[in-house]
C-alpha atoms as a PDB file:
ATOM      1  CA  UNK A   1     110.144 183.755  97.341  1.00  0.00           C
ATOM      2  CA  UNK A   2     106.803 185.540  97.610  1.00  0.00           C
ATOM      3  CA  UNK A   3     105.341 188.280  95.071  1.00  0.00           C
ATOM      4  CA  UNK A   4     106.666 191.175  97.455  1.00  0.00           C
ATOM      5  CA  UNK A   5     110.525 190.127  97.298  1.00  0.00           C
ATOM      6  CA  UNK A   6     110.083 189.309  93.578  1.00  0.00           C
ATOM      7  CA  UNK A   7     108.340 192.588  92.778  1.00  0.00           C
ATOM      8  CA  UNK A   8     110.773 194.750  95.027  1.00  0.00           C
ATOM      9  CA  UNK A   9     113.966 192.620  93.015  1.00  0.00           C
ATOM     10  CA  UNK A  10     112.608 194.418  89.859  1.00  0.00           C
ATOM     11  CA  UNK A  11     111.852 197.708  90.988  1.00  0.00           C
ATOM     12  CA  UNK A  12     115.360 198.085  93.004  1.00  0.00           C
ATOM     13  CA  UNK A  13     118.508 198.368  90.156  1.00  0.00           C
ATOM     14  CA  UNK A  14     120.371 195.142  90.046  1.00  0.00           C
ATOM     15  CA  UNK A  15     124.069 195.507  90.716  1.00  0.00           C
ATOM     16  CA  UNK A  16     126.152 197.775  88.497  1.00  0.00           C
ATOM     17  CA  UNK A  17     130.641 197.193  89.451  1.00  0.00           C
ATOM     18  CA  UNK A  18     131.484 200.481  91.518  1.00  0.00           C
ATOM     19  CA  UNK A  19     127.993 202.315  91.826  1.00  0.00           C
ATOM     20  CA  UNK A  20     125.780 200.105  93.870  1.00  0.00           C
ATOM     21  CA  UNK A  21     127.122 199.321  97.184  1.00  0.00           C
ATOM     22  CA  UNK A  22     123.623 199.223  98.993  1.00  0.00           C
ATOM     23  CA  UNK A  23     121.341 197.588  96.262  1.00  0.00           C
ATOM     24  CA  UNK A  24     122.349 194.051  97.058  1.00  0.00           C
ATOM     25  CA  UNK A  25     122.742 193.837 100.488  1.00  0.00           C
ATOM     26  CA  UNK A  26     119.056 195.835 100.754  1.00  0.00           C
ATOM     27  CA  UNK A  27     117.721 193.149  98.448  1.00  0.00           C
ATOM     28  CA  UNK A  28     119.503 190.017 100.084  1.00  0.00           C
ATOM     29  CA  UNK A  29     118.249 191.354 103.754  1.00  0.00           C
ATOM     30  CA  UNK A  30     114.858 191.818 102.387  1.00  0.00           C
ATOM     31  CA  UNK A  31     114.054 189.197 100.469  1.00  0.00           C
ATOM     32  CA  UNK A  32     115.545 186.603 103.129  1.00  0.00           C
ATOM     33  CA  UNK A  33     112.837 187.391 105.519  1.00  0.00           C
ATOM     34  CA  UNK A  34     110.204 187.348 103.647  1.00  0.00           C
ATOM     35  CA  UNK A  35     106.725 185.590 104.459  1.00  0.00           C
ATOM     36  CA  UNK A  36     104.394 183.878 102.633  1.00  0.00           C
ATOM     37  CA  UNK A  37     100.852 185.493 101.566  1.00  0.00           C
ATOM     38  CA  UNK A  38      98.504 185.666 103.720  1.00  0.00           C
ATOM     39  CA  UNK A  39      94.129 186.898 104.571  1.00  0.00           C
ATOM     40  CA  UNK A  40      92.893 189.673 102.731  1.00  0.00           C
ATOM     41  CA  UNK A  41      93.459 192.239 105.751  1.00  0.00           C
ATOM     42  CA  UNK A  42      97.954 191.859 105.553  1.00  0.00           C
ATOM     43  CA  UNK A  43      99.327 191.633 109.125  1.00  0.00           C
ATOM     44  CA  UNK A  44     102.163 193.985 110.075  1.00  0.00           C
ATOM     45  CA  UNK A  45     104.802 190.822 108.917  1.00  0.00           C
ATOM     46  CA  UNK A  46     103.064 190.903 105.492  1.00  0.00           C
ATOM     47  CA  UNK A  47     102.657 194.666 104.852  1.00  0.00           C
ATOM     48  CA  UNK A  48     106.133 195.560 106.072  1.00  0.00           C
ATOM     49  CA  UNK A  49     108.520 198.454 105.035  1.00  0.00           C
ATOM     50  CA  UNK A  50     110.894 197.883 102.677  1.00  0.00           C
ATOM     51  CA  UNK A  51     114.768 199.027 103.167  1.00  0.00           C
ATOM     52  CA  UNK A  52     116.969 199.918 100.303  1.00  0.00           C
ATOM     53  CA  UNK A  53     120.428 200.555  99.971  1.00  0.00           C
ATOM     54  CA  UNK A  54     122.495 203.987  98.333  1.00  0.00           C
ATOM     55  CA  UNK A  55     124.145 204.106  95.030  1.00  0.00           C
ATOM     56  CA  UNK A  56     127.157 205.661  94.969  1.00  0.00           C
ATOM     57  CA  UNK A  57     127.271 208.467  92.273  1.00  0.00           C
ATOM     58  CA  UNK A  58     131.045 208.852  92.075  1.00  0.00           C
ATOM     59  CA  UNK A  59     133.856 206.646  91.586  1.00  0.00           C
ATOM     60  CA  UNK A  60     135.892 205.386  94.163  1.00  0.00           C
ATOM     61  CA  UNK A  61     139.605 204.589  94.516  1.00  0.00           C
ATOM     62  CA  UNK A  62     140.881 201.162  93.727  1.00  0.00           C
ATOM     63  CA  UNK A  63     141.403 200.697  97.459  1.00  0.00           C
ATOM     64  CA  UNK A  64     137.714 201.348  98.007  1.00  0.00           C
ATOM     65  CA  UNK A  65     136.487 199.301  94.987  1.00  0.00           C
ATOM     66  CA  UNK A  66     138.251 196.211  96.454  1.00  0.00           C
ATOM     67  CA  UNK A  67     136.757 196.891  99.771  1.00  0.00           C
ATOM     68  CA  UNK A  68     133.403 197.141  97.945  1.00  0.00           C
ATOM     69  CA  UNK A  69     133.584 193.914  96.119  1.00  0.00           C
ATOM     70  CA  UNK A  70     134.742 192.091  99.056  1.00  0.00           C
ATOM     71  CA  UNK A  71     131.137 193.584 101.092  1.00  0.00           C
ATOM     72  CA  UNK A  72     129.535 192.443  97.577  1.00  0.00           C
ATOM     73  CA  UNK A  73     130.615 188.875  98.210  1.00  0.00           C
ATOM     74  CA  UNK A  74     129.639 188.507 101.958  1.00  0.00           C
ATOM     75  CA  UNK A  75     126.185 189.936 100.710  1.00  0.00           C
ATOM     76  CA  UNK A  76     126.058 187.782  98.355  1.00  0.00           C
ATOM     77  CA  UNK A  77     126.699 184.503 100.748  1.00  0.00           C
ATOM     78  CA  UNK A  78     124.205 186.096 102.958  1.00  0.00           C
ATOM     79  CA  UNK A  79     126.685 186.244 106.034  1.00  0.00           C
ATOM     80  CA  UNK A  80     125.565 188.865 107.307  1.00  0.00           C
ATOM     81  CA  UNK A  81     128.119 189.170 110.405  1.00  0.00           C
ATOM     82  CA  UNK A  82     130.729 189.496 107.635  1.00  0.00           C
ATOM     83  CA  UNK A  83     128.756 191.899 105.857  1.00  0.00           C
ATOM     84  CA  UNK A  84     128.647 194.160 109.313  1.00  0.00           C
ATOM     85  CA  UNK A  85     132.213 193.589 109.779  1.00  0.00           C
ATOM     86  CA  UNK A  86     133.186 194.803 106.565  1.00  0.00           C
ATOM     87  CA  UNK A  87     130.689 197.682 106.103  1.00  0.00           C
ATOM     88  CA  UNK A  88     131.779 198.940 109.833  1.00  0.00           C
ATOM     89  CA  UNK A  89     135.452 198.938 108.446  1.00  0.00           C
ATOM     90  CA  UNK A  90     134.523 200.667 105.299  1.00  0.00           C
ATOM     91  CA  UNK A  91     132.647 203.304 106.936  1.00  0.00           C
ATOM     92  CA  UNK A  92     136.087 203.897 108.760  1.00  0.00           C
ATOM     93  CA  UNK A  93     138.087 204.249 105.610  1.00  0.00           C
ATOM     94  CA  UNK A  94     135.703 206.163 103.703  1.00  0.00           C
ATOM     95  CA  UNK A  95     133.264 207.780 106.253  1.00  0.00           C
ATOM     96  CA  UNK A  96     131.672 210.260 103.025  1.00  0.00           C
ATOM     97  CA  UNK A  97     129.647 207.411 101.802  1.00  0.00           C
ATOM     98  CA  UNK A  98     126.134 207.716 103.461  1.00  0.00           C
ATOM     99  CA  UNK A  99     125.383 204.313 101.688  1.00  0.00           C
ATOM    100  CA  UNK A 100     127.393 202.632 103.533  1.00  0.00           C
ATOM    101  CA  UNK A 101     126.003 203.738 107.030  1.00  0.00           C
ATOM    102  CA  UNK A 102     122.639 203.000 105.618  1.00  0.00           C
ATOM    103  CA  UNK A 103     123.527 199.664 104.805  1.00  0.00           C
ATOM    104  CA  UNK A 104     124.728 199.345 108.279  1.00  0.00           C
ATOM    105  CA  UNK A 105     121.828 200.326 109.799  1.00  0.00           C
ATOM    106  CA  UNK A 106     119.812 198.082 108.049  1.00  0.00           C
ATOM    107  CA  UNK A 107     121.518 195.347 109.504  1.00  0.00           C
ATOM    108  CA  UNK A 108     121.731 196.925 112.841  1.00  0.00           C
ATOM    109  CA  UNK A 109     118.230 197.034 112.299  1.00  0.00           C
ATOM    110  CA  UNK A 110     117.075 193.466 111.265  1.00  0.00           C
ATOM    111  CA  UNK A 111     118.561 191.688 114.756  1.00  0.00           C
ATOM    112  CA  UNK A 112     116.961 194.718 116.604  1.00  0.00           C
ATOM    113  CA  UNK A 113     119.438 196.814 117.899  1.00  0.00           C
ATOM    114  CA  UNK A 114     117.296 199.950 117.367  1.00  0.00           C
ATOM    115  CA  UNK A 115     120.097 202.117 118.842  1.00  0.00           C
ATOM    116  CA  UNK A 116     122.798 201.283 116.566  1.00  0.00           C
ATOM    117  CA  UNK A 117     120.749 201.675 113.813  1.00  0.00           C
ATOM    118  CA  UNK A 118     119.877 205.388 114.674  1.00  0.00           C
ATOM    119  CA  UNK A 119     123.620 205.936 115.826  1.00  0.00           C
ATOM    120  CA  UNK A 120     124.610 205.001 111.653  1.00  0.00           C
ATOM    121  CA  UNK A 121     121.641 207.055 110.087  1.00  0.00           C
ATOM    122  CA  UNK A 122     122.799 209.929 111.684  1.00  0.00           C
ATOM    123  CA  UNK A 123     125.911 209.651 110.819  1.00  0.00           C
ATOM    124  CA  UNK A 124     124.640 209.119 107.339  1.00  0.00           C
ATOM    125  CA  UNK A 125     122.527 212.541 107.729  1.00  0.00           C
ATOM    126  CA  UNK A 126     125.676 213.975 109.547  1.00  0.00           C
ATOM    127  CA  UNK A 127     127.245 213.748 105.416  1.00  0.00           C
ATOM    128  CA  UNK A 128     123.861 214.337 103.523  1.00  0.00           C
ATOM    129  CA  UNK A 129     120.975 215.689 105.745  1.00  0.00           C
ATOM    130  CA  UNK A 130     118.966 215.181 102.701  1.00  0.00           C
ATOM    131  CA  UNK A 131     119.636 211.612 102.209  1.00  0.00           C
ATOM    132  CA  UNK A 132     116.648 209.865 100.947  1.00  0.00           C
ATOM    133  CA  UNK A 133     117.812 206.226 101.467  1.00  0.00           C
ATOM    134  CA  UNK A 134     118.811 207.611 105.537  1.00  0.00           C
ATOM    135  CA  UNK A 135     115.562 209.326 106.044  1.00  0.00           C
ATOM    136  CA  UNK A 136     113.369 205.720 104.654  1.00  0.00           C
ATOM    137  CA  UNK A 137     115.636 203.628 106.972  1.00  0.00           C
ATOM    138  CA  UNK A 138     115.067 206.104 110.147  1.00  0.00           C
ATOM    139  CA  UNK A 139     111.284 206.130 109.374  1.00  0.00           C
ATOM    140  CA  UNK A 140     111.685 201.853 109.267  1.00  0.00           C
ATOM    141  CA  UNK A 141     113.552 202.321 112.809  1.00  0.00           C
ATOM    142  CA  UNK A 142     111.428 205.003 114.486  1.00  0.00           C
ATOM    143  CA  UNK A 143     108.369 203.051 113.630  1.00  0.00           C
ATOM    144  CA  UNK A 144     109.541 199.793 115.358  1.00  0.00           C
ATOM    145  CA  UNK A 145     110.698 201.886 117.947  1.00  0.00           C
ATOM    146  CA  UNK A 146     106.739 203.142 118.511  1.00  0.00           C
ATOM    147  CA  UNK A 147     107.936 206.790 117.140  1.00  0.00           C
ATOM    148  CA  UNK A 148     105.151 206.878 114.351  1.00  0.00           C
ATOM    149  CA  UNK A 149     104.637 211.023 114.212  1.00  0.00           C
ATOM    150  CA  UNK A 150     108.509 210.606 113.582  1.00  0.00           C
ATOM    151  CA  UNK A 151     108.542 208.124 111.329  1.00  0.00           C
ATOM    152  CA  UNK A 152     106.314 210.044 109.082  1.00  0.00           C
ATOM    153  CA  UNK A 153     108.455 213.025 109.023  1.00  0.00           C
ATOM    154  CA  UNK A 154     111.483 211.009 108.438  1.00  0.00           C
ATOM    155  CA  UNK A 155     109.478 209.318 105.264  1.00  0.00           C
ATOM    156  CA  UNK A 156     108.344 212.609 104.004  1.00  0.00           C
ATOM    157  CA  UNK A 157     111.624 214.351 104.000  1.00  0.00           C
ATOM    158  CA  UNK A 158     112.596 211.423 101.576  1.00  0.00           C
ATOM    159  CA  UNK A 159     109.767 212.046  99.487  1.00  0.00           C
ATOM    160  CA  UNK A 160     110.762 215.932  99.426  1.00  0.00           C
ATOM    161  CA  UNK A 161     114.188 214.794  97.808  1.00  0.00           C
ATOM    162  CA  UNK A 162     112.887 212.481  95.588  1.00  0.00           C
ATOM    163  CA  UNK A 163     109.393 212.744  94.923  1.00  0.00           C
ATOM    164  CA  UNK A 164     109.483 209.518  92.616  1.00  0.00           C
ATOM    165  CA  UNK A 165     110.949 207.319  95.736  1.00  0.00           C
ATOM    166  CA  UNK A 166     108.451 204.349  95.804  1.00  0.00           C
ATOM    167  CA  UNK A 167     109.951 202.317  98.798  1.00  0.00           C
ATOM    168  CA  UNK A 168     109.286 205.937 100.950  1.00  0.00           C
ATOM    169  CA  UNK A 169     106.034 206.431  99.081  1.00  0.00           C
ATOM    170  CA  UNK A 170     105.274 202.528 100.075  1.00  0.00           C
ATOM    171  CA  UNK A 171     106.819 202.575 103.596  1.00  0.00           C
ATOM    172  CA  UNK A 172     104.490 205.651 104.487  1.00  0.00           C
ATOM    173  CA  UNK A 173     101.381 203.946 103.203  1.00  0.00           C
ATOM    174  CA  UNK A 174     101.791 201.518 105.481  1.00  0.00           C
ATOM    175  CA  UNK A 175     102.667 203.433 108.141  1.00  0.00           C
ATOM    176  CA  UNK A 176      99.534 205.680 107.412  1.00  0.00           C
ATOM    177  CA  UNK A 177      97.450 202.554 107.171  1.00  0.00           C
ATOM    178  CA  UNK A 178      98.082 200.266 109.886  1.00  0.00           C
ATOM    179  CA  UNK A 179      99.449 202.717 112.248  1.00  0.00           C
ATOM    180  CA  UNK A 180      97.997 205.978 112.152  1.00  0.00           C
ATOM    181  CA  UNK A 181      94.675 204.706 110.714  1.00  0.00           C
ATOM    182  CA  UNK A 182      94.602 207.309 108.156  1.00  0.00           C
ATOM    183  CA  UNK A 183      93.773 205.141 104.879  1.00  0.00           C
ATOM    184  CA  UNK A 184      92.715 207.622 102.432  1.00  0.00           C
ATOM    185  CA  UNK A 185      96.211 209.003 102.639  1.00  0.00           C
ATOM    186  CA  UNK A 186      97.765 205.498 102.572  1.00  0.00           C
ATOM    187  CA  UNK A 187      95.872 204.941  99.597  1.00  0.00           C
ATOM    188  CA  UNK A 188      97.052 207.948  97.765  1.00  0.00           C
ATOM    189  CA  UNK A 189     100.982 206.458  98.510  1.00  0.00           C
ATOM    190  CA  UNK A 190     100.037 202.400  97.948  1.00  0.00           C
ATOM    191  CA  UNK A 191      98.863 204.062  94.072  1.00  0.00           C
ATOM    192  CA  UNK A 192     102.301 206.305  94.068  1.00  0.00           C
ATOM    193  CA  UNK A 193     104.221 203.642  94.968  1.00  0.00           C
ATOM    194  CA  UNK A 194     102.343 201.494  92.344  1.00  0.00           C
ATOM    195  CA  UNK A 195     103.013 204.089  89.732  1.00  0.00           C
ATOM    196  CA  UNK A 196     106.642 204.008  89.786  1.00  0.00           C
ATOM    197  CA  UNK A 197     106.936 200.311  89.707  1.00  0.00           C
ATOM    198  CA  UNK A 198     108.327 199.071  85.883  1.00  0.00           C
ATOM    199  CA  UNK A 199     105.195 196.017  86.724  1.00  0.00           C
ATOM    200  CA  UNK A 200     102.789 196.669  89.751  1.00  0.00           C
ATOM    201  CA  UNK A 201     102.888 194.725  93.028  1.00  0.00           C
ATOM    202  CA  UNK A 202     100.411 192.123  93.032  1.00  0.00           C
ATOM    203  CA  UNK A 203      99.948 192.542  96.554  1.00  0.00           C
ATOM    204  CA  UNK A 204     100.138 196.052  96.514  1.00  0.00           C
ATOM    205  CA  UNK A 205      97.366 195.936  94.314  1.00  0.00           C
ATOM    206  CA  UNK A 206      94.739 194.074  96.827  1.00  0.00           C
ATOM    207  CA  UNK A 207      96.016 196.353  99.326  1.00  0.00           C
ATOM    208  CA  UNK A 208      94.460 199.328  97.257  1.00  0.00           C
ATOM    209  CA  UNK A 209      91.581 197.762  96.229  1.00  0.00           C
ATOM    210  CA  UNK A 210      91.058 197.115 100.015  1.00  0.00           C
ATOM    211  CA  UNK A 211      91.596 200.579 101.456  1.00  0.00           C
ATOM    212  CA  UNK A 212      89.140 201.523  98.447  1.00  0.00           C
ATOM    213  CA  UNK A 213      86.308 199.744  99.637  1.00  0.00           C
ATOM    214  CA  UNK A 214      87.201 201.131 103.652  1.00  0.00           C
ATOM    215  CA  UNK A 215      87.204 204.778 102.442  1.00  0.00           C
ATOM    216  CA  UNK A 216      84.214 204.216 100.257  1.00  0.00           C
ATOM    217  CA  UNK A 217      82.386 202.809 103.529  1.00  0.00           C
ATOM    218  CA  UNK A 218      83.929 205.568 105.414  1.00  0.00           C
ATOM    219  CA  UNK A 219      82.545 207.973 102.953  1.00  0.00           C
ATOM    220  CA  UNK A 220      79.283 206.773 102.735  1.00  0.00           C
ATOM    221  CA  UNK A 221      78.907 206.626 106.390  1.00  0.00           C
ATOM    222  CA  UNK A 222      79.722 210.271 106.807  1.00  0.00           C
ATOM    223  CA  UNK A 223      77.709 211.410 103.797  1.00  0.00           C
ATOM    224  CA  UNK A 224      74.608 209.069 105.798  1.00  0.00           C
ATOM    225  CA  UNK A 225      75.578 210.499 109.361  1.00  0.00           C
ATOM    226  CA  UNK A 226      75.567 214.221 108.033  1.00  0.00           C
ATOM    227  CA  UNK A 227      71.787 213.846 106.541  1.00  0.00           C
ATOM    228  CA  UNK A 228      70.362 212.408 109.707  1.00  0.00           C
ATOM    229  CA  UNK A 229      71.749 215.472 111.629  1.00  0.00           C
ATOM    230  CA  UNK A 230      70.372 217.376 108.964  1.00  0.00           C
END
């Protein structure tokens, strides 16, 4: 398992009975497609958004617990088609979870079908408009979709509902780096994200120290281009 999927293990919660119905499945999708390292400049593969699940903040019925536990166990087998099965009849039962249509948008997500996956984060912002785990996973889906003015929105409303959420802070770094070739602003979000981490991303961290070196340049450059005018 590479640094990222180790590092993003520690800084998502690890599974707590009844609360976390999107932490494992977020880490288990994650983590198995993850690449090894590669050059100093990251391709898109290696500096990649990272999905995480909700956590449920009230308690559920014992009906809903055992549907929980049973989604728990196809995560934890990895089979994901039973995971998608399971979610989509939770989501019937007990449709005032946004979680749970996060979760299935992440998997609607990871074989591609862009559509679906919008289809479930609305219906997760349909509950909670405000939903920062919805608005990270539309801004992961409108950027593969090409959408990137969108996906930035969509990443900043989930940083104006929780100001401390790294993955957001993290997914619009690279969005603002490789995308919309704005890296002094992708650099203020890879050292955000790096803040809230319990142990900082090794990778992460050459990713900052690169963008610090291409603003400096891009700094210098201006500072050099505004004296010749002069």
């Amino acid at each position: 398992m590479s640094l990222h999927c180790d590092n993003l293990a520690r800084a998502v919660s690890a599974r707590v009975p009844l609360r976390s119905l999107g932490f494992m499945l977020a880490i288990a999708l994650l983590c198995h497609g993850c690449g090894t390292s590669g050059p100093a400049r990251p391709d898109e593969t290696q500096r990649g958004e990272q999905a995480a699940g909700d956590d449920l903040e009230v308690l559920v019925s014992p009906v809903a617990q055992a549907a929980y536990e049973d989604v728990l166990e196809a995560i934890d087998g990895l089979d994901t088609v039973e995971a998608e099965l399971q979610l989509g009849q939770f989501v019937l039962e007990y449709p005032d979870f946004p979680g749970a249509y996060v979760n299935l948008a992440i998997l609607y997500e990871r074989t591609d079908r862009y559509d679906e996956a919008r289809i479930a984060l609305d219906q997760a912002l349909a509950v909670d408009s405000e939903h920062a785990a919805a608005n990270n996973q539309l801004g992961i889906v409108l950027r593969k979709q090409g959408q990137f003015a969108e996906a930035e929105q969509a990443y900043l409303r989930a940083i104006a509902t929780e100001p401390d959420y790294a993955l957001a802070h993290h997914n619009l770094g690279v969005l603002l780096d490789l995308y919309l070739h704005r890296p002094a602003e992708a650099l203020q979000h890879y050292q955000r994200y790096q803040e809230l981490l319990a142990e900082p991303d090794a990778a992460v961290g050459r990713w900052i120290i690169d963008l610090q070196r291409q603003v400096g340049s891009n700094e210098e450059a201006a500072r050099l281009a505004q004296e010749d005018g002069a």
